[in-house]
C-alpha atoms as a PDB file:
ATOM      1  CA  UNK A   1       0.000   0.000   0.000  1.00  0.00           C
ATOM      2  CA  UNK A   2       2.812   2.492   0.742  1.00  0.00           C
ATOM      3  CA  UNK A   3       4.437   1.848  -2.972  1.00  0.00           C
ATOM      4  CA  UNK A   4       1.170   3.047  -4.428  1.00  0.00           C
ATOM      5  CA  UNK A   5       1.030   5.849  -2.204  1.00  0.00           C
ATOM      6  CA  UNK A   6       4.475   6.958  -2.892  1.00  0.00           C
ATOM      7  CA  UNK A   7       4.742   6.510  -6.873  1.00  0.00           C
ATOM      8  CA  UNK A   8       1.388   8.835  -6.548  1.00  0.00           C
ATOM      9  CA  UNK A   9       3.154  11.193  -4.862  1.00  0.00           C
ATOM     10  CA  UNK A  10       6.857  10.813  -7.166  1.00  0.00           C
ATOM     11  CA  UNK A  11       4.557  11.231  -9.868  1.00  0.00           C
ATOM     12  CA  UNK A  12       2.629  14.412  -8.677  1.00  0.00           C
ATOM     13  CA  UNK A  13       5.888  15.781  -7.975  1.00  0.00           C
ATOM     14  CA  UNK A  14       7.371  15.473 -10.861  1.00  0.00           C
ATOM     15  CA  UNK A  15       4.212  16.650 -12.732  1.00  0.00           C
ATOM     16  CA  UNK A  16       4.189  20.288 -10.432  1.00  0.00           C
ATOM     17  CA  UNK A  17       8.150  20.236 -11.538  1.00  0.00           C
ATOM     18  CA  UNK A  18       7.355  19.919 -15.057  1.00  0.00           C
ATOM     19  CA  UNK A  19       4.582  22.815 -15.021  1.00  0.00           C
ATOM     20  CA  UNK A  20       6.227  25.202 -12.983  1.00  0.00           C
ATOM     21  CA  UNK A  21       9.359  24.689 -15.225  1.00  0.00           C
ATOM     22  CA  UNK A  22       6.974  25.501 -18.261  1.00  0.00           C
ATOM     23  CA  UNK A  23       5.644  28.340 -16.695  1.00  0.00           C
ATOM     24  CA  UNK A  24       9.511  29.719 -15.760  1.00  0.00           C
ATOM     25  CA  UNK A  25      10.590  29.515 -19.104  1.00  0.00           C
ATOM     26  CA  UNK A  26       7.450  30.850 -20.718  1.00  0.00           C
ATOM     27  CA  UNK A  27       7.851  33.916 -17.979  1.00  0.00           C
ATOM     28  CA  UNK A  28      12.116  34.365 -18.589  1.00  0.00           C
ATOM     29  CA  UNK A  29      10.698  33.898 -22.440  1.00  0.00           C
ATOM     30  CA  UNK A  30       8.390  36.781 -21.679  1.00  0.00           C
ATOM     31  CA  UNK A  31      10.446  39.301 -19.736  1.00  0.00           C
ATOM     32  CA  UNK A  32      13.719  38.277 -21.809  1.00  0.00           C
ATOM     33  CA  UNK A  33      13.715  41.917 -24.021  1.00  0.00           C
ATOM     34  CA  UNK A  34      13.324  44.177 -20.895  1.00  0.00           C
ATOM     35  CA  UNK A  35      16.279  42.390 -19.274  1.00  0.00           C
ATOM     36  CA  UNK A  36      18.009  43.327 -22.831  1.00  0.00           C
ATOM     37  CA  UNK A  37      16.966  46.953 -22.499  1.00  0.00           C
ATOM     38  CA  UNK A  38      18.349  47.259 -18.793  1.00  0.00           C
ATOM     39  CA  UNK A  39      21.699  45.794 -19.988  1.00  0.00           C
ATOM     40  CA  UNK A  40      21.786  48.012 -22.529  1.00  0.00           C
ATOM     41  CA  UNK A  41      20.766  50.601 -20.095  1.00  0.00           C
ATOM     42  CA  UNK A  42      23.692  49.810 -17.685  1.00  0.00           C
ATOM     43  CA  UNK A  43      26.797  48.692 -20.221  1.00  0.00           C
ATOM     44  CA  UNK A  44      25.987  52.636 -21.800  1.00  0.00           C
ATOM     45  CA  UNK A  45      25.954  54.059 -18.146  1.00  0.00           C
ATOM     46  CA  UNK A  46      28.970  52.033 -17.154  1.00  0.00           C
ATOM     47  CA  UNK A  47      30.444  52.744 -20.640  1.00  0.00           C
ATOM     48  CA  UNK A  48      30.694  49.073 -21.023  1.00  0.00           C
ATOM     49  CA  UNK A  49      32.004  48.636 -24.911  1.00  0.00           C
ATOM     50  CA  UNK A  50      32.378  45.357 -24.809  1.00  0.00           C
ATOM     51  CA  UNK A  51      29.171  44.522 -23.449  1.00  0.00           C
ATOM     52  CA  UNK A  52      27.370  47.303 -25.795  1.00  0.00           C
ATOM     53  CA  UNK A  53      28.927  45.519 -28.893  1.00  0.00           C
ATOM     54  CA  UNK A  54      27.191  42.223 -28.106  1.00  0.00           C
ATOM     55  CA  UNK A  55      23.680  43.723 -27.240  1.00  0.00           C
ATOM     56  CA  UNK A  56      23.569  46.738 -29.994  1.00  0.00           C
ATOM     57  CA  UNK A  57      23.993  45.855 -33.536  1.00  0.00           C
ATOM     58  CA  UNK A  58      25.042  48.770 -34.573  1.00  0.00           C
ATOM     59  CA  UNK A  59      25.018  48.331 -38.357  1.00  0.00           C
ATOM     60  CA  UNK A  60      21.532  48.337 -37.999  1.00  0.00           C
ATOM     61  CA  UNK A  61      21.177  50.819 -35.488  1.00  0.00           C
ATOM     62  CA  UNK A  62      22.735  53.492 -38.086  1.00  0.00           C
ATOM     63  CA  UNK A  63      20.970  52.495 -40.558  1.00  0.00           C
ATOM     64  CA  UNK A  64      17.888  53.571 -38.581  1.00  0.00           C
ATOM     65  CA  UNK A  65      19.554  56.415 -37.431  1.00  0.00           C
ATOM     66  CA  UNK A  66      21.172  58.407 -40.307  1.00  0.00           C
ATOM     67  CA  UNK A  67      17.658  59.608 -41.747  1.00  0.00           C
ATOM     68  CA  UNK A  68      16.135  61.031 -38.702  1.00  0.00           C
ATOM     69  CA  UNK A  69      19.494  62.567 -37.673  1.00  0.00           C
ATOM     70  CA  UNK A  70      19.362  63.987 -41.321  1.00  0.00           C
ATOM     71  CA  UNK A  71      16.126  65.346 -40.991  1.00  0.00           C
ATOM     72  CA  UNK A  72      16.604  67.651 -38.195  1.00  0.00           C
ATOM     73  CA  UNK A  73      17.554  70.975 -38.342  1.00  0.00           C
ATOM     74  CA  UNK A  74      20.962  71.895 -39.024  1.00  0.00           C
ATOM     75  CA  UNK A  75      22.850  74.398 -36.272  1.00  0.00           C
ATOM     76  CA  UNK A  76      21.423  77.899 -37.886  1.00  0.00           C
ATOM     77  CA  UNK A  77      24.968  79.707 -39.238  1.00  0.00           C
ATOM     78  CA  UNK A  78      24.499  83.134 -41.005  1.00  0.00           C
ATOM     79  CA  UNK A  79      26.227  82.540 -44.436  1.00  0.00           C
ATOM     80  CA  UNK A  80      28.436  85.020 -45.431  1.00  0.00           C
ATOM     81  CA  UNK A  81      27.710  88.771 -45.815  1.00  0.00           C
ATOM     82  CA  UNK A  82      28.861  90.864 -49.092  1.00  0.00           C
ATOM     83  CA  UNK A  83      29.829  93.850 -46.856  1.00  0.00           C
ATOM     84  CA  UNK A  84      31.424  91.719 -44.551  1.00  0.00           C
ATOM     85  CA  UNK A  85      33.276  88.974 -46.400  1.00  0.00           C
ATOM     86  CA  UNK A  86      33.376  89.780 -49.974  1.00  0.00           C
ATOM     87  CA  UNK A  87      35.944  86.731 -50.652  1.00  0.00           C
ATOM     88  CA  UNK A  88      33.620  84.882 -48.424  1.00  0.00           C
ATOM     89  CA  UNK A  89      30.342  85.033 -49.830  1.00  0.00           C
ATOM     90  CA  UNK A  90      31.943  85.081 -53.363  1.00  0.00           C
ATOM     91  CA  UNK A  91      33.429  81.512 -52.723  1.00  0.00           C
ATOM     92  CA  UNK A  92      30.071  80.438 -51.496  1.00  0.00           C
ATOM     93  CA  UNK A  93      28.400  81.553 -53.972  1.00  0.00           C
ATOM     94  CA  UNK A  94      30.693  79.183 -56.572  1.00  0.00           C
ATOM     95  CA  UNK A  95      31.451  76.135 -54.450  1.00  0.00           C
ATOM     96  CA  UNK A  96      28.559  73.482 -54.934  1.00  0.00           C
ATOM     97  CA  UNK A  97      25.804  72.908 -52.103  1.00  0.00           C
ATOM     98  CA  UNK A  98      27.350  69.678 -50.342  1.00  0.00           C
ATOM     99  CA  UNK A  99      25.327  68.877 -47.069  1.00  0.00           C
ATOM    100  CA  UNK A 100      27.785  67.132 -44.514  1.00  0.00           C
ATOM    101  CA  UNK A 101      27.042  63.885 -43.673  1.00  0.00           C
ATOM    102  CA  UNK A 102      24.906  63.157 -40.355  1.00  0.00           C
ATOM    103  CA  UNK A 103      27.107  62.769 -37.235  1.00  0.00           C
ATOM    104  CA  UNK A 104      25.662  59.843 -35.698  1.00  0.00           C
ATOM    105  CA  UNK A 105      28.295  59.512 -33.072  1.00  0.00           C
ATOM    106  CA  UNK A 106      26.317  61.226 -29.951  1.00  0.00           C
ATOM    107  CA  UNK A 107      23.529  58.713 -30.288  1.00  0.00           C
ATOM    108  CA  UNK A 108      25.553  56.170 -30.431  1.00  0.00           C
ATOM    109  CA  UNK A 109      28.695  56.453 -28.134  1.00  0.00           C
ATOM    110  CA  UNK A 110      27.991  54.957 -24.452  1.00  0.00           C
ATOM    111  CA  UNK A 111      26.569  58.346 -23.061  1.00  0.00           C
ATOM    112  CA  UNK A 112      24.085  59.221 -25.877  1.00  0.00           C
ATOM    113  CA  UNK A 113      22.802  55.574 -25.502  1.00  0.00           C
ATOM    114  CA  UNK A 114      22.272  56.401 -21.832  1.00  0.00           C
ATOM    115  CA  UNK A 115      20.724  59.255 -22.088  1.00  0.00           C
ATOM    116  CA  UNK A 116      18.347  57.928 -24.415  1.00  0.00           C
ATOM    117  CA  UNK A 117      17.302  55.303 -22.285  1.00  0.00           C
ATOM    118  CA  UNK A 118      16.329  57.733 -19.933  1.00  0.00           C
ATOM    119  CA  UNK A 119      14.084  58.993 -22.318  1.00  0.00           C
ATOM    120  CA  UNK A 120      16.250  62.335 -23.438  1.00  0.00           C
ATOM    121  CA  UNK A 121      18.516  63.611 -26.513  1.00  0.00           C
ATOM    122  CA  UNK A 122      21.754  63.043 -26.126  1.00  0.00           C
ATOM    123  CA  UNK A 123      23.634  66.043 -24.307  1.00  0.00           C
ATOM    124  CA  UNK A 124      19.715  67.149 -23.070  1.00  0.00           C
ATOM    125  CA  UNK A 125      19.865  64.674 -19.863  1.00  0.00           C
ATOM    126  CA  UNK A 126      22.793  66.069 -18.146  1.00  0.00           C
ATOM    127  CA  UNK A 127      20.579  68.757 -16.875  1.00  0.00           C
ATOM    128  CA  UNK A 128      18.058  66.548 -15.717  1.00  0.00           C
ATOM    129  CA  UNK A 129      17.867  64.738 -12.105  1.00  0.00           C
ATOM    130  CA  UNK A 130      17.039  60.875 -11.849  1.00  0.00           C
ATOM    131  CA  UNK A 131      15.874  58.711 -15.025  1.00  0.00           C
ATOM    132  CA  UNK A 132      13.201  59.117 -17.103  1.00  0.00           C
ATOM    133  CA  UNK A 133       9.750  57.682 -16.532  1.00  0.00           C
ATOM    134  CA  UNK A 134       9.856  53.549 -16.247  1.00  0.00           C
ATOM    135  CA  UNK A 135       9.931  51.476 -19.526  1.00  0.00           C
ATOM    136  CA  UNK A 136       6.559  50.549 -21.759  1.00  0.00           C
ATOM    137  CA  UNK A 137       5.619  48.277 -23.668  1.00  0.00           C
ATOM    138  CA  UNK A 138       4.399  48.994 -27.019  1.00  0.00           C
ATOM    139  CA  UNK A 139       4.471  46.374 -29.141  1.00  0.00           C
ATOM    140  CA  UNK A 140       5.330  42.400 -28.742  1.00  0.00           C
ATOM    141  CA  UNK A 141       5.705  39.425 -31.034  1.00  0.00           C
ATOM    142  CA  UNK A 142       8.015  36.270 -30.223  1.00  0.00           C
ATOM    143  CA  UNK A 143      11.185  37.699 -32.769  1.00  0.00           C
ATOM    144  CA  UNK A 144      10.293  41.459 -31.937  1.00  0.00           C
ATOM    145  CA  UNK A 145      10.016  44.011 -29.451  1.00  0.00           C
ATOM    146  CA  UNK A 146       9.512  47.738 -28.748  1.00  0.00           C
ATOM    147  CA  UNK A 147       9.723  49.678 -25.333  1.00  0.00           C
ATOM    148  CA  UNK A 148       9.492  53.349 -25.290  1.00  0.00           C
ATOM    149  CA  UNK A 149      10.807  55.727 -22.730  1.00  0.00           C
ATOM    150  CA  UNK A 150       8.994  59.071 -21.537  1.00  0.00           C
ATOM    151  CA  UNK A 151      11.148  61.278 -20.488  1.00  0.00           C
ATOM    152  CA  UNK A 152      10.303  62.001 -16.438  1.00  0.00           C
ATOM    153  CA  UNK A 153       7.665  64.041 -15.683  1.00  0.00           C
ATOM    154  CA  UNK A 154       6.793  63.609 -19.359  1.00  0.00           C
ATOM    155  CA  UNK A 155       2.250  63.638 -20.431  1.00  0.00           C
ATOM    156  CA  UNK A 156       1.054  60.911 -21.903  1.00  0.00           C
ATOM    157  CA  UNK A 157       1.150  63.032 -25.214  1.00  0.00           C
ATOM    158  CA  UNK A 158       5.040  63.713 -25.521  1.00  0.00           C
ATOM    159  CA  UNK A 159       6.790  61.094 -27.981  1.00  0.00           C
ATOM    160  CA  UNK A 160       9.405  59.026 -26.164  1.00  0.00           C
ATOM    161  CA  UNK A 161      12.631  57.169 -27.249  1.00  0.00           C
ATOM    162  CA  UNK A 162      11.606  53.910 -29.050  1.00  0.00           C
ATOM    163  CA  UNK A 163      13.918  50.701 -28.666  1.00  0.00           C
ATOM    164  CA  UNK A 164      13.494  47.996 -30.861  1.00  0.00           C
ATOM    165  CA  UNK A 165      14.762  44.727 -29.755  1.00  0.00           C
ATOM    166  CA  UNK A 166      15.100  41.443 -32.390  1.00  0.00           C
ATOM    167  CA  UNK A 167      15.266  37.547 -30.976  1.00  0.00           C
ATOM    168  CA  UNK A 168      18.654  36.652 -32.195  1.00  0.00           C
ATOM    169  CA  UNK A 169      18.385  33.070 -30.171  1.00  0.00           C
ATOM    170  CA  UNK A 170      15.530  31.936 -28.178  1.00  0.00           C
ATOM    171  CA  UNK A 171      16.924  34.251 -24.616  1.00  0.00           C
ATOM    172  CA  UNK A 172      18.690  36.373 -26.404  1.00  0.00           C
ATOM    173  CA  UNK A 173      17.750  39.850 -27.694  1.00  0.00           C
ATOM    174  CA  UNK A 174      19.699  42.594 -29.079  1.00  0.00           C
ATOM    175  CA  UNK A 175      18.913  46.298 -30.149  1.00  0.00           C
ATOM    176  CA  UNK A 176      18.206  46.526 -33.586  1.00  0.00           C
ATOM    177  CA  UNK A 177      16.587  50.182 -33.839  1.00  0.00           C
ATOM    178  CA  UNK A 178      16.315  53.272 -31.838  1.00  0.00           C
ATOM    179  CA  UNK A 179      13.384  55.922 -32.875  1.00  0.00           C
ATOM    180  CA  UNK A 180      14.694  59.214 -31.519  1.00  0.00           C
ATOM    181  CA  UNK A 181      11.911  61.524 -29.059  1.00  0.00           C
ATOM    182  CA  UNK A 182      10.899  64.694 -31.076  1.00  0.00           C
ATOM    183  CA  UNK A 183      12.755  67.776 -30.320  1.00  0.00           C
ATOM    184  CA  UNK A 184      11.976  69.824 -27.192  1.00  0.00           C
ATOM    185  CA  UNK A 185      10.536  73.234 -28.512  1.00  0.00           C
END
């Protein structure tokens, strides 16, 4: 009687060890790309390299970058005056219009990453106390993933940094696209 009693119990055991390891994985599976954005988080505030390199791929990450750092407004610089710099204006008026190519190093270098996963521009967070308002969820699907960051303080209105995270093996995620937060006016 006590062999049937104990194989019942072996087997319910082993049964509760079975689900609750389903359910672990199935949570860690879950909760996988915020643990990605909070090591991304800390290897830019520790100015980590090495770690940055093997959760940001970066290739793609510029890709992303270059046309929303191009579309923003260049730093204003008065061109030239005749009265003021005759050779000056003269030469600008020949030389062909060449627009420099976008500098995506400050949103990409270990402090700009930081600061935009606090929710801020790069350079635009050192004034600011604390980090920004706490991660969200915005969209979800097994191979892809996107948090956005409010800055603190921010409404519900103001756009916020968007991170977009790719499955690159079944626990491990890696930052594939940042959408930058509109410019403070």
């Amino acid at each position: 009687m006590m062999d049937g009693r104990a194989d019942w119990s072996l087997r319910r055991a082993v049964f509760r060890l079975i689900v609750l390891a389903i359910f672990g994985t199935a949570l860690t599976f879950a909760v996988a790309p915020f643990f990605a954005f909070r090591a991304v988080k800390a290897a830019a505030r520790d100015g980590d390299g090495q770690a940055l390199a093997q959760l940001v791929d970066y290739a793609a990450v510029r890709q992303g970058l270059r046309p929303q750092v191009a579309a923003e407004p260049a730093a204003a610089q008065a061109p030239p005056d005749l009265w003021t710099d005759p050779i000056g204006a003269v030469k600008r008026a020949i030389e062909p219009v060449v627009p420099l190519p976008p500098s995506l190093e400050p949103y990409l270098s270990a402090p700009g990453l930081y600061d935009l996963t606090r929710g801020y521009r790069p350079g635009q967070a050192a004034a600011q106390v604390g980090d920004g308002g706490f991660p969200k969820l915005r969209y979800w699907d097994p191979n892809r993933v996107r948090i956005a960051v409010p800055p603190k303080g921010s409404k519900a209105t103001e756009t916020a940094a968007l991170f977009t995270f790719e499955r690159r093996a079944p626990f491990t995620w890696k930052l594939v696209q940042i959408r930058l937060p509109e410019p403070a006016e």
